[in-house]
C-alpha atoms as a PDB file:
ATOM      1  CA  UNK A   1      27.423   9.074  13.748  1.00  0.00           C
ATOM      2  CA  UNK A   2      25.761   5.442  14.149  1.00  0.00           C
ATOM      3  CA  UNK A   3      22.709   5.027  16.444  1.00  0.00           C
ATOM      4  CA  UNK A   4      22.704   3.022  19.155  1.00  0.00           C
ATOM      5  CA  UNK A   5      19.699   0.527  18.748  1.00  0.00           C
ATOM      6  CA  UNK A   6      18.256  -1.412  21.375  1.00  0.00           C
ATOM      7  CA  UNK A   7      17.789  -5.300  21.475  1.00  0.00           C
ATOM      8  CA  UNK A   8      14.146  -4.591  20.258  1.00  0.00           C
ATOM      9  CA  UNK A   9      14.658  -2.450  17.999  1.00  0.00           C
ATOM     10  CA  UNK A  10      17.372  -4.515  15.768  1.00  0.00           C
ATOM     11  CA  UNK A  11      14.539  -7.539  16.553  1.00  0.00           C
ATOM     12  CA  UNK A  12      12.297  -5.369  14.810  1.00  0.00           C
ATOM     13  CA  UNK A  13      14.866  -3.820  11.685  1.00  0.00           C
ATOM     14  CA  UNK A  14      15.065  -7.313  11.375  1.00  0.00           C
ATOM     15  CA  UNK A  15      12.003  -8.561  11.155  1.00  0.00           C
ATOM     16  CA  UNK A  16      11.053  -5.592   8.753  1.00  0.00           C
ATOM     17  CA  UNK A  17      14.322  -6.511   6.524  1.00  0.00           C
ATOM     18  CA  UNK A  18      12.836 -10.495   6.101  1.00  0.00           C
ATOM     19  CA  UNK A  19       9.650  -8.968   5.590  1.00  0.00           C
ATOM     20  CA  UNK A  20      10.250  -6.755   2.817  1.00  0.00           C
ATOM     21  CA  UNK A  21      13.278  -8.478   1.565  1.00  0.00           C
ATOM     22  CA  UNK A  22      10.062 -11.045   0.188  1.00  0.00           C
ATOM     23  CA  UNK A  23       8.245  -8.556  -0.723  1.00  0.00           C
ATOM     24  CA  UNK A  24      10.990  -7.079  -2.817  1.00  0.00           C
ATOM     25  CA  UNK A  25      11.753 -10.454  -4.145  1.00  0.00           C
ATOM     26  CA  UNK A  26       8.616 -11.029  -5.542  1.00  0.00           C
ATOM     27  CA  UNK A  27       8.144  -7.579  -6.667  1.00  0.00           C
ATOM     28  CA  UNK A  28      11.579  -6.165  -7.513  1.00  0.00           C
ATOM     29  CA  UNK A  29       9.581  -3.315  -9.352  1.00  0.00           C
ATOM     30  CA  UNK A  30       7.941  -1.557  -6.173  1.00  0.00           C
ATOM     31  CA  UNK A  31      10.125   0.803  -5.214  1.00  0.00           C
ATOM     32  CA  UNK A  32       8.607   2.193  -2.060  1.00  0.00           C
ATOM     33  CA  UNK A  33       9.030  -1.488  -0.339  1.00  0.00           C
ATOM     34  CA  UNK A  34      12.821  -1.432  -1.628  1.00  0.00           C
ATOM     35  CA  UNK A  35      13.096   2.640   0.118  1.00  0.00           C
ATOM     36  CA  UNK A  36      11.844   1.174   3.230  1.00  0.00           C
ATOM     37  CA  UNK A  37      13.968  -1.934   2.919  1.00  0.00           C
ATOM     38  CA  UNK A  38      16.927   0.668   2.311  1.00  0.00           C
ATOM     39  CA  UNK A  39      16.408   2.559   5.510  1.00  0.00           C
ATOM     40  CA  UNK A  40      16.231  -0.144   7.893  1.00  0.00           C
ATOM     41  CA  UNK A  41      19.709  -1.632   6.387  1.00  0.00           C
ATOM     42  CA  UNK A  42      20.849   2.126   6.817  1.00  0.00           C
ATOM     43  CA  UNK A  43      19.434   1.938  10.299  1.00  0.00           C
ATOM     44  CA  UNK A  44      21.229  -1.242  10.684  1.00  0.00           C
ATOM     45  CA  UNK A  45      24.698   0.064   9.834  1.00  0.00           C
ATOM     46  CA  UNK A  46      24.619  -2.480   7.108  1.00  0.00           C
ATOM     47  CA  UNK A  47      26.625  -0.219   4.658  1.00  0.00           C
ATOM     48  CA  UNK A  48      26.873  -2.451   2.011  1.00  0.00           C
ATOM     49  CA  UNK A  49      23.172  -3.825   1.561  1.00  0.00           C
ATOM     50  CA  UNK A  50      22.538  -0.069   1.471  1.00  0.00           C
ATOM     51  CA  UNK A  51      24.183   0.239  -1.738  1.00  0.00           C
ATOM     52  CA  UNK A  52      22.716  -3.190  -3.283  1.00  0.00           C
ATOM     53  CA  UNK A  53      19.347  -1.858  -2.036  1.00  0.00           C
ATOM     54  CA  UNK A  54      19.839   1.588  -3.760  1.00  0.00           C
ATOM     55  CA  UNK A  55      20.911  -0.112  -6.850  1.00  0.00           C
ATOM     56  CA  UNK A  56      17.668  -2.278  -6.905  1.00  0.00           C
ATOM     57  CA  UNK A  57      15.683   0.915  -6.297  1.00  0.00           C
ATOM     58  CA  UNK A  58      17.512   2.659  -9.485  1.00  0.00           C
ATOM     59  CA  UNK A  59      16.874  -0.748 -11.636  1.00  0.00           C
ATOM     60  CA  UNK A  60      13.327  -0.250 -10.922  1.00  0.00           C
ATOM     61  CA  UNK A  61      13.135   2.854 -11.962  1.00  0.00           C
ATOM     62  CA  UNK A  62      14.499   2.163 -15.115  1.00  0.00           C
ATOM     63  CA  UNK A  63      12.157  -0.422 -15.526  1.00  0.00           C
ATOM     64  CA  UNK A  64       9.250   1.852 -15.128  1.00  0.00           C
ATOM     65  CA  UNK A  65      10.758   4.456 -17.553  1.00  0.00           C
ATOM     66  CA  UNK A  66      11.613   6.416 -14.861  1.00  0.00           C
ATOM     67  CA  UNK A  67      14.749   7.650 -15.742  1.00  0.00           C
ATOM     68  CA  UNK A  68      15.468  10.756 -13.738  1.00  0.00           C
ATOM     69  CA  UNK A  69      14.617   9.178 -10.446  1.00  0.00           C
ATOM     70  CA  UNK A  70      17.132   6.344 -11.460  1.00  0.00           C
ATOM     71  CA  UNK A  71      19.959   8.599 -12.272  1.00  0.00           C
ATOM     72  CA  UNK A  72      19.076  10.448  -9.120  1.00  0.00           C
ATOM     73  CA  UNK A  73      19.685   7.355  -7.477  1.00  0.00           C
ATOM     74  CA  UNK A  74      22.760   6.229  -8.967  1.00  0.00           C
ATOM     75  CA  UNK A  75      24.180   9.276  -8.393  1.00  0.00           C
ATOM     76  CA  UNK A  76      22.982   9.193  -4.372  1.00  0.00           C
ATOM     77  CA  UNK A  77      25.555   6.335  -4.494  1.00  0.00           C
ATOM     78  CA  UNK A  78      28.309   7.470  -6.004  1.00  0.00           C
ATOM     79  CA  UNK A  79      28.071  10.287  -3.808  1.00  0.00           C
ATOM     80  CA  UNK A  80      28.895   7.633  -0.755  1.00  0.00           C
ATOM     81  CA  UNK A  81      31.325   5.236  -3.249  1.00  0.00           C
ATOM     82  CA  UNK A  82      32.529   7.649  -5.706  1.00  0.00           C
ATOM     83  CA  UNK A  83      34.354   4.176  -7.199  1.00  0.00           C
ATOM     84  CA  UNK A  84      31.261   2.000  -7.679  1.00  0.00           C
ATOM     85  CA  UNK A  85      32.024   1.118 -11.652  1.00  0.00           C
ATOM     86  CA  UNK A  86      28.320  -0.405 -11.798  1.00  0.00           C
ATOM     87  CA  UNK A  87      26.794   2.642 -11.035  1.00  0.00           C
ATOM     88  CA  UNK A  88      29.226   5.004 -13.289  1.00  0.00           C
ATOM     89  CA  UNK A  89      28.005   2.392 -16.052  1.00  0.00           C
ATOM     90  CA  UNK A  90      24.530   2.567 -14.955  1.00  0.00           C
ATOM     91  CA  UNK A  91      24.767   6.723 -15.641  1.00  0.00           C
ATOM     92  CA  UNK A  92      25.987   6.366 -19.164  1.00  0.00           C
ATOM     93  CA  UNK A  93      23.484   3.851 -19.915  1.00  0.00           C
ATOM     94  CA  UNK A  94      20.435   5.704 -18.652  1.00  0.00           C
ATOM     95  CA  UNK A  95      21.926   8.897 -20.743  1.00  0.00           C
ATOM     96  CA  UNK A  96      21.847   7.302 -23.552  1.00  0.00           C
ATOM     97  CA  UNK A  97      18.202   5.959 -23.014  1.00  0.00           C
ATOM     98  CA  UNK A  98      17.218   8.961 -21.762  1.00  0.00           C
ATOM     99  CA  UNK A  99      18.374  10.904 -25.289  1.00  0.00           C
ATOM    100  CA  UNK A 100      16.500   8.149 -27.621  1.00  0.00           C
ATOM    101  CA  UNK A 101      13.461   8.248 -25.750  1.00  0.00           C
ATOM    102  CA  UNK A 102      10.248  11.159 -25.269  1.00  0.00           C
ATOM    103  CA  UNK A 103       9.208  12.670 -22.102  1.00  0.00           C
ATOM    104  CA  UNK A 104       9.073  10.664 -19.459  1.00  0.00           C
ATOM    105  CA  UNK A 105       6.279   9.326 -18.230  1.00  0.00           C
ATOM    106  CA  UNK A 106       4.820  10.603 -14.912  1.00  0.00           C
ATOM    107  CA  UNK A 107       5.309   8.292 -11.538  1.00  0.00           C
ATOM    108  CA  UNK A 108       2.140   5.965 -11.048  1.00  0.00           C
ATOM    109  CA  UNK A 109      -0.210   6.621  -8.469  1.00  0.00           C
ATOM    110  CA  UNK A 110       0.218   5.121  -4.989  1.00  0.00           C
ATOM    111  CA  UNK A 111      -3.563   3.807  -5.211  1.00  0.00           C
ATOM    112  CA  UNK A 112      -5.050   2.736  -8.345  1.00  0.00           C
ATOM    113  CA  UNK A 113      -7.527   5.284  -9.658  1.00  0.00           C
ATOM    114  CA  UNK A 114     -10.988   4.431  -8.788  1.00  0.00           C
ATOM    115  CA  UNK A 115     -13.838   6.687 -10.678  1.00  0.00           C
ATOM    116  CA  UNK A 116     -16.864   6.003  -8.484  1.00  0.00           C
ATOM    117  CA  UNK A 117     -20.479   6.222  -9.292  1.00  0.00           C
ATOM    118  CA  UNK A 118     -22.461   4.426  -7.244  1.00  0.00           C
ATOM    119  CA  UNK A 119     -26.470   4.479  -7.916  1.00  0.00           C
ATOM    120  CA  UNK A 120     -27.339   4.434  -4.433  1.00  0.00           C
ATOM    121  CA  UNK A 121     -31.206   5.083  -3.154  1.00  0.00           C
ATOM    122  CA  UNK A 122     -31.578   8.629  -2.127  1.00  0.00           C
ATOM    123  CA  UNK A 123     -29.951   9.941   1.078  1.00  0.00           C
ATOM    124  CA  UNK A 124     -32.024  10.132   3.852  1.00  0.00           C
ATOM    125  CA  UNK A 125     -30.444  13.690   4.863  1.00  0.00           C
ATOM    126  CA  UNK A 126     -27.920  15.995   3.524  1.00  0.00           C
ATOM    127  CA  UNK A 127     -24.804  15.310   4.678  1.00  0.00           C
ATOM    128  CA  UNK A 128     -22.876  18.165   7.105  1.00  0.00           C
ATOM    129  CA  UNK A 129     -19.964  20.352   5.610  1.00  0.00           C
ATOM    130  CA  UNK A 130     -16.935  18.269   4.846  1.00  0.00           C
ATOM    131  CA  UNK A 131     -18.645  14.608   4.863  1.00  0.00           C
ATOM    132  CA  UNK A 132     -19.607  12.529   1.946  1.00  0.00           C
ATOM    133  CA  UNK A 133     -22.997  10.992   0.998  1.00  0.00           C
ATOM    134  CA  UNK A 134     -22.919   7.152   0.539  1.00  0.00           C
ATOM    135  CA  UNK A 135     -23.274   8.104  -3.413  1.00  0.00           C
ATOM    136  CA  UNK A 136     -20.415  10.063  -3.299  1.00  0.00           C
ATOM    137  CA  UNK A 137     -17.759   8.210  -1.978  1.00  0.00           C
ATOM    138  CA  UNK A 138     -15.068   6.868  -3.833  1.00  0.00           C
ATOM    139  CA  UNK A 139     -14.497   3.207  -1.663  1.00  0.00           C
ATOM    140  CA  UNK A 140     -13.532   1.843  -5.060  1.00  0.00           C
ATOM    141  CA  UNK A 141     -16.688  -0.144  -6.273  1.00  0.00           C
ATOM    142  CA  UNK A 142     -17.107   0.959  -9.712  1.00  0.00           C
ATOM    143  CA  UNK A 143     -13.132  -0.891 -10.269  1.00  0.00           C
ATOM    144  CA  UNK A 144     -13.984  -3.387  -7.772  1.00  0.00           C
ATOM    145  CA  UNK A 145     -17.235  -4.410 -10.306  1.00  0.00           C
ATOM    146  CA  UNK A 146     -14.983  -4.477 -13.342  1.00  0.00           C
ATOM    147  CA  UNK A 147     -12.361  -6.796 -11.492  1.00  0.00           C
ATOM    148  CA  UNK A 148     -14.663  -9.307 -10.347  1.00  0.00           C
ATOM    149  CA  UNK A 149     -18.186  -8.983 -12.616  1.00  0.00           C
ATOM    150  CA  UNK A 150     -17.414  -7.811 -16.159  1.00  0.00           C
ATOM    151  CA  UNK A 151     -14.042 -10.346 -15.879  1.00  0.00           C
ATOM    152  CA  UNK A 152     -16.865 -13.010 -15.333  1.00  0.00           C
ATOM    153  CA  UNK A 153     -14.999 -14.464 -12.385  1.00  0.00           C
ATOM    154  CA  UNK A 154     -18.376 -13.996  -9.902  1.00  0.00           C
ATOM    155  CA  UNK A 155     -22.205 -12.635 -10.906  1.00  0.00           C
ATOM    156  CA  UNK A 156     -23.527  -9.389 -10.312  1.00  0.00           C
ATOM    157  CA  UNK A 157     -25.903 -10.807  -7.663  1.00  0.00           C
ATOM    158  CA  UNK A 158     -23.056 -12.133  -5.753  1.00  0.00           C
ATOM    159  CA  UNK A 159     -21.440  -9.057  -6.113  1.00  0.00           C
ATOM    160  CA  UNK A 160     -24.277  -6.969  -4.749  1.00  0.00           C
ATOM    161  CA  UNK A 161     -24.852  -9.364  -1.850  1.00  0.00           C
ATOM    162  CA  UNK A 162     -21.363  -8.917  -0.554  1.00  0.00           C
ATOM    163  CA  UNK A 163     -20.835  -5.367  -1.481  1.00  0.00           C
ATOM    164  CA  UNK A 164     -20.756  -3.648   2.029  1.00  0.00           C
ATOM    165  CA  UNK A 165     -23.208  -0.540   1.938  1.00  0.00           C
ATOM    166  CA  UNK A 166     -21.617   2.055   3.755  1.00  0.00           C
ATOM    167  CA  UNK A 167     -22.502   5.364   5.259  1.00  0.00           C
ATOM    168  CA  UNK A 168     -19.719   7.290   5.726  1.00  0.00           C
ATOM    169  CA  UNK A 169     -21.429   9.760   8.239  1.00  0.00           C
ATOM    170  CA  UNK A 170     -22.204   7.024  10.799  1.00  0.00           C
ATOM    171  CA  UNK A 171     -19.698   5.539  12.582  1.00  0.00           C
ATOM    172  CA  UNK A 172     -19.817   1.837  12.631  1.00  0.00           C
ATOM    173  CA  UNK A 173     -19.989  -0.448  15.812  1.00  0.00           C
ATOM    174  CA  UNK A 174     -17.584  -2.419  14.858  1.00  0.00           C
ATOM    175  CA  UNK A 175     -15.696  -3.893  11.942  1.00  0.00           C
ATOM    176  CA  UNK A 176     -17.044  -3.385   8.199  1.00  0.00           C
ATOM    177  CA  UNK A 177     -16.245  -6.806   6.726  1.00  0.00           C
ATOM    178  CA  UNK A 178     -14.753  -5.920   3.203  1.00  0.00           C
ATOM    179  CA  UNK A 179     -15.888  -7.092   0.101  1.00  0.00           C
ATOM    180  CA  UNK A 180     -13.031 -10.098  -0.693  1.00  0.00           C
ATOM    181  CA  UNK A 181     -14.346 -11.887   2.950  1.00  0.00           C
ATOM    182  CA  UNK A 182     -18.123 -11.900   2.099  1.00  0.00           C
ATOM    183  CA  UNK A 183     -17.265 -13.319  -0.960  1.00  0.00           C
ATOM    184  CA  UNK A 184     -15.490 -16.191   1.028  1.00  0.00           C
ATOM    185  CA  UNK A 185     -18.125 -16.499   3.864  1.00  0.00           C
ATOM    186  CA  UNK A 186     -20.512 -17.900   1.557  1.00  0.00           C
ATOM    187  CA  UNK A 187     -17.993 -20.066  -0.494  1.00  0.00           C
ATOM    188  CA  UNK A 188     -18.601 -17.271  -3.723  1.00  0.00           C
ATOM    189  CA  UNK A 189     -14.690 -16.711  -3.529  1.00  0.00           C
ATOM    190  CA  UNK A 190     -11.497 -17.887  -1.703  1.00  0.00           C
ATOM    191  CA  UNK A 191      -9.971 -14.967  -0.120  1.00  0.00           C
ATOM    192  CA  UNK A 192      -6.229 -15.872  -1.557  1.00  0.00           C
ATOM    193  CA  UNK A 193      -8.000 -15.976  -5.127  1.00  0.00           C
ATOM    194  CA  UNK A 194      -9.448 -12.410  -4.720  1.00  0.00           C
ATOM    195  CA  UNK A 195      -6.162 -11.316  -3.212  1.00  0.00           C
ATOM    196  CA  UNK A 196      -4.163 -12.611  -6.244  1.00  0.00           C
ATOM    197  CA  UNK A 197      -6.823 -10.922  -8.553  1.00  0.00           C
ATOM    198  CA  UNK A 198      -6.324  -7.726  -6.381  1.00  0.00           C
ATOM    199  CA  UNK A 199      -2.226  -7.761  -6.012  1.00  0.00           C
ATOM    200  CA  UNK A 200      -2.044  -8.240 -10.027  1.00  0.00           C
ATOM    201  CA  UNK A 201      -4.354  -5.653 -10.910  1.00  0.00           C
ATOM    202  CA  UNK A 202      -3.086  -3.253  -8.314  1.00  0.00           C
ATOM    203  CA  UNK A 203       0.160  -1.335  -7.068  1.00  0.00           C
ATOM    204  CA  UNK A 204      -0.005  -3.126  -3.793  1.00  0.00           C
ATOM    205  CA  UNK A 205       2.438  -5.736  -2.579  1.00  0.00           C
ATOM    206  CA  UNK A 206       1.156  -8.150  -0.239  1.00  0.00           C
ATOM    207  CA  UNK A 207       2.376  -8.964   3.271  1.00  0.00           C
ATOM    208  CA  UNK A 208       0.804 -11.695   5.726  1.00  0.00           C
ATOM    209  CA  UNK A 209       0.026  -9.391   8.642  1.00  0.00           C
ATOM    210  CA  UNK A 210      -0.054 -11.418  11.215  1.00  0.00           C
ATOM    211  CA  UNK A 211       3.799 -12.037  10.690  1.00  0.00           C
ATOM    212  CA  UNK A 212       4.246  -8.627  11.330  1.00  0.00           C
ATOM    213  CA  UNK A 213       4.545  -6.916  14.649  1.00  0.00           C
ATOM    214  CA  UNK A 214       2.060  -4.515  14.616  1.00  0.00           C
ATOM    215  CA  UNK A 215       2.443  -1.279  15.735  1.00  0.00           C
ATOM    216  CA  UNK A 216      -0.618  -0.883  17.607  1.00  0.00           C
ATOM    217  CA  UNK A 217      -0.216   2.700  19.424  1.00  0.00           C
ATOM    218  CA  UNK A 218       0.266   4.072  15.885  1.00  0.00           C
ATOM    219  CA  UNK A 219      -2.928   2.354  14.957  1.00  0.00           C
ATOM    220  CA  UNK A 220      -4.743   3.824  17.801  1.00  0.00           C
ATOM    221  CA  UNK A 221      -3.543   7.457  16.755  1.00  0.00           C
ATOM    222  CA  UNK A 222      -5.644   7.144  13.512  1.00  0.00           C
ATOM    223  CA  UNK A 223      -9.510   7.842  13.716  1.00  0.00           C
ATOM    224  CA  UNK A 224     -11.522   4.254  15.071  1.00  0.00           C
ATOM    225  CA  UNK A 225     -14.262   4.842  12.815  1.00  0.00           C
ATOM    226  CA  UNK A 226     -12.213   5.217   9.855  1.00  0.00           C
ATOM    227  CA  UNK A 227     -10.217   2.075  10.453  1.00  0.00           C
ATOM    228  CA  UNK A 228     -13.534   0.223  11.107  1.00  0.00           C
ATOM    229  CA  UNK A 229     -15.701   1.510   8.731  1.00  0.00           C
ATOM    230  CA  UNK A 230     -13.354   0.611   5.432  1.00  0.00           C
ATOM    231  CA  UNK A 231     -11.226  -2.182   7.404  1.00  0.00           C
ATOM    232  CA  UNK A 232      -7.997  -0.140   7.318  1.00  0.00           C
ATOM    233  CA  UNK A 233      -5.257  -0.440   9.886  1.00  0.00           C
ATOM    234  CA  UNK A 234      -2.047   1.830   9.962  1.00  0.00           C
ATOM    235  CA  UNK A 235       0.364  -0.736  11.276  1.00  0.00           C
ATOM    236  CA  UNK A 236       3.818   0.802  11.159  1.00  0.00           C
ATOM    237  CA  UNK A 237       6.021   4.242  10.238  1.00  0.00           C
ATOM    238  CA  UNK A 238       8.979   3.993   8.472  1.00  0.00           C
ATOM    239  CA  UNK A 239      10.783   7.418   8.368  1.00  0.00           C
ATOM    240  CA  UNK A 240       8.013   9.942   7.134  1.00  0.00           C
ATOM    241  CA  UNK A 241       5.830   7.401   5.896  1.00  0.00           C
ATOM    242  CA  UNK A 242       2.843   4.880   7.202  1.00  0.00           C
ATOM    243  CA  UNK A 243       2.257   1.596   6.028  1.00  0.00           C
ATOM    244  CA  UNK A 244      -1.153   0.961   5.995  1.00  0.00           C
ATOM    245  CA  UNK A 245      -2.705  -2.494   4.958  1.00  0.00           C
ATOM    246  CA  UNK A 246      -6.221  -3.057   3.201  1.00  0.00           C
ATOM    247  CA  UNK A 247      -8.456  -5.472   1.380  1.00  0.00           C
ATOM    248  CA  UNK A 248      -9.332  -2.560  -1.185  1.00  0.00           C
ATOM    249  CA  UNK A 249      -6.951  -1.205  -2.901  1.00  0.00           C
ATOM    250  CA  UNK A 250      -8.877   0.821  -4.485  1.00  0.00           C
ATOM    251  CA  UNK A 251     -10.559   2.392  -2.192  1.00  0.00           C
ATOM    252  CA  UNK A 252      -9.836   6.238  -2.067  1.00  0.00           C
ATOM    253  CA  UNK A 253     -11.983   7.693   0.178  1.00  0.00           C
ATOM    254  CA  UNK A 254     -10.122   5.691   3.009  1.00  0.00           C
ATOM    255  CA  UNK A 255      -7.126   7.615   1.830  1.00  0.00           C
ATOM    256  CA  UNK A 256      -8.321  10.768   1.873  1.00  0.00           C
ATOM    257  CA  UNK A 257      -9.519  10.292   5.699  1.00  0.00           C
ATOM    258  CA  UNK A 258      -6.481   8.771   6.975  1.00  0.00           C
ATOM    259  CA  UNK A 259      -4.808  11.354   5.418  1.00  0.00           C
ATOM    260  CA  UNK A 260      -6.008  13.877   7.464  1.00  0.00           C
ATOM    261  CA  UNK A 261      -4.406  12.580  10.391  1.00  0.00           C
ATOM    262  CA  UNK A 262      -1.395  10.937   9.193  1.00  0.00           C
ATOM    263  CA  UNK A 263       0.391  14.216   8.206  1.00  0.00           C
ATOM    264  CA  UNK A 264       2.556  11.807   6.231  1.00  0.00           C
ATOM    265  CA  UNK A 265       2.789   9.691   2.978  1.00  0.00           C
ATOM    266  CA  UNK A 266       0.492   6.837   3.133  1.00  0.00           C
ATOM    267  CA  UNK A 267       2.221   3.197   1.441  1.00  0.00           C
ATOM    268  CA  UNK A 268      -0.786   0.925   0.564  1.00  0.00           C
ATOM    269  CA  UNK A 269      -0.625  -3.281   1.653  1.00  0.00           C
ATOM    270  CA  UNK A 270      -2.306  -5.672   0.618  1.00  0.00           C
ATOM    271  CA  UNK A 271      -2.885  -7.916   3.467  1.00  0.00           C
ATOM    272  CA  UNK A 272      -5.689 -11.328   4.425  1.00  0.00           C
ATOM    273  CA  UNK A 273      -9.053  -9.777   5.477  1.00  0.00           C
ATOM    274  CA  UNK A 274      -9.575 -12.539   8.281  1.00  0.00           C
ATOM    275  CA  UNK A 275      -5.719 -11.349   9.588  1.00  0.00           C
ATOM    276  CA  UNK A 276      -6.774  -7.908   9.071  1.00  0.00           C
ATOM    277  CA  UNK A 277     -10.352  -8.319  10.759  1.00  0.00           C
ATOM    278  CA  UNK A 278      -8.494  -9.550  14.098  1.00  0.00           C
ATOM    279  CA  UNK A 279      -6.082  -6.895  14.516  1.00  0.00           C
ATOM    280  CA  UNK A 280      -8.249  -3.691  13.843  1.00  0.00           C
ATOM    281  CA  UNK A 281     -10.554  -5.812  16.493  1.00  0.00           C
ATOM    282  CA  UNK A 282      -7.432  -5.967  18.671  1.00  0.00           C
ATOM    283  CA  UNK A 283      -6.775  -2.061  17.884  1.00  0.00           C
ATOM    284  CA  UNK A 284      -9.676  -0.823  18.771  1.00  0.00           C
ATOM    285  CA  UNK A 285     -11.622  -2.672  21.229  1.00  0.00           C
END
């Protein structure tokens, strides 16, 4: 049976189907964008750009080799058109792939890997049960240093003079600034450089946040110091996952914290720092 949706809420489906409709567009390979673009058509009652949407979701998983998500997908939608020829042709297709081809290769991580090791000056305490050293976290440097030093793009004094150093067992007074706006406070780095250096070299697809209407009581469920101290910002749900949008993509031990609360599956964004300095100042105040 349809849901009723309120005024609001189609203003918002709405905005989120522009939104990721350009995301999708330049990225027709990121799936997770197209599965959230897929529910809020389904939402929507917009039968028929479910199906397109699903079909778009099973070409990228063909794309990526993933062949058993993509016939799971194709056969999702014959399940609801039973008559669709293209996905009936799409079937035989990935069958016969599927047959010429090895194993398939395993789904790529949601967050780039990041191996950290950080030489750090000695702690000055041990840190309690369940909390990190600064040494020990892995905020993504070690990838962050290969993107930006050993491509030659800044030096390695720039790098450590805009390299936040964080303690993960303090909790910050306010916003961290990340890495990608120090560089552009002292004219190292344009932000939209570093962000097109980050969005190609990452998973994440990149949305101009302050375009987006921000969910900011589902921000405000999400640990303050967290969201400060890596410059993090859970900004919306969509069905059993949160969108959260960064300036380090890499940076896992902001995952692993916000996992603990989210109880749900975290989708990575890459977003402006300066747009996402405002709102996590807006969020928590």
């Amino acid at each position: 049976m349809a849901t009723t949706l309120s005024s609001s809420e189609r203003a918002q489906l709405a905005q989120t189907v522009e939104m990721f409709e350009g995301i999708t567009q330049a990225e027709p390979h990121d799936y997770q964008s197209l599965e959230i673009l897929k529910e809020a058509y389904s939402k929507l009652n917009q039968e028929k750009d479910v199906i397109n949407t699903s079909k778009r979701i099973a070409q990228a998983y063909v794309q990526l080799g993933q062949f058993a998500s993509a016939k799971l997908e194709y056969e999702a939608i014959l399940q609801r058109c039973p008559d669709d020829a293209e996905a009936k042709t799409a079937l035989q297709e990935i069958a016969s792939q599927a047959d010429n081809l090895p194993a398939e290769p395993a789904a790529p991580l949601e967050i780039a890997p990041a191996a950290l090791r950080v030489s750090a000056a000695p702690a000055p305490a041990a840190p309690a049960a369940g909390q990190a050293a600064p040494g020990d976290v892995e905020d993504g440097r070690q990838t962050m240093y290969k993107l930006f030093v050993e491509s030659r793009i800044i030096a390695p004094a720039d790098f450590g003079l805009c390299w936040p150093v964080v303690d993960p067992r303090v909790a910050p007074e306010g916003v961290i600034e990340p890495f990608i706006q120090a560089l552009a406070d002292r004219n190292i780095l344009p932000a939209d450089q570093s962000l097109k250096i980050l969005s190609d070299q990452s998973r994440c697809a990149f949305i101009p946040l302050n375009t987006y209407d921000i969910d900011m009581d589902l921000a405000r469920r999400f640990p303050a110091a967290t969201c400060r101290r890596w410059c993090v910002l859970p900004f919306d749900r969509m069905s059993k996952s949160v969108l959260v949008a960064t300036a380090n993509p890499f940076n896992h031990q902001a995952g692993k914290e916000l996992s603990k609360a989210a109880g749900s599956r975290l989708l990575w964004y890459l977003v402006p720092p300066h747009e996402l300095i405002i709102n996590l100042r807006k969020a928590f105040r």
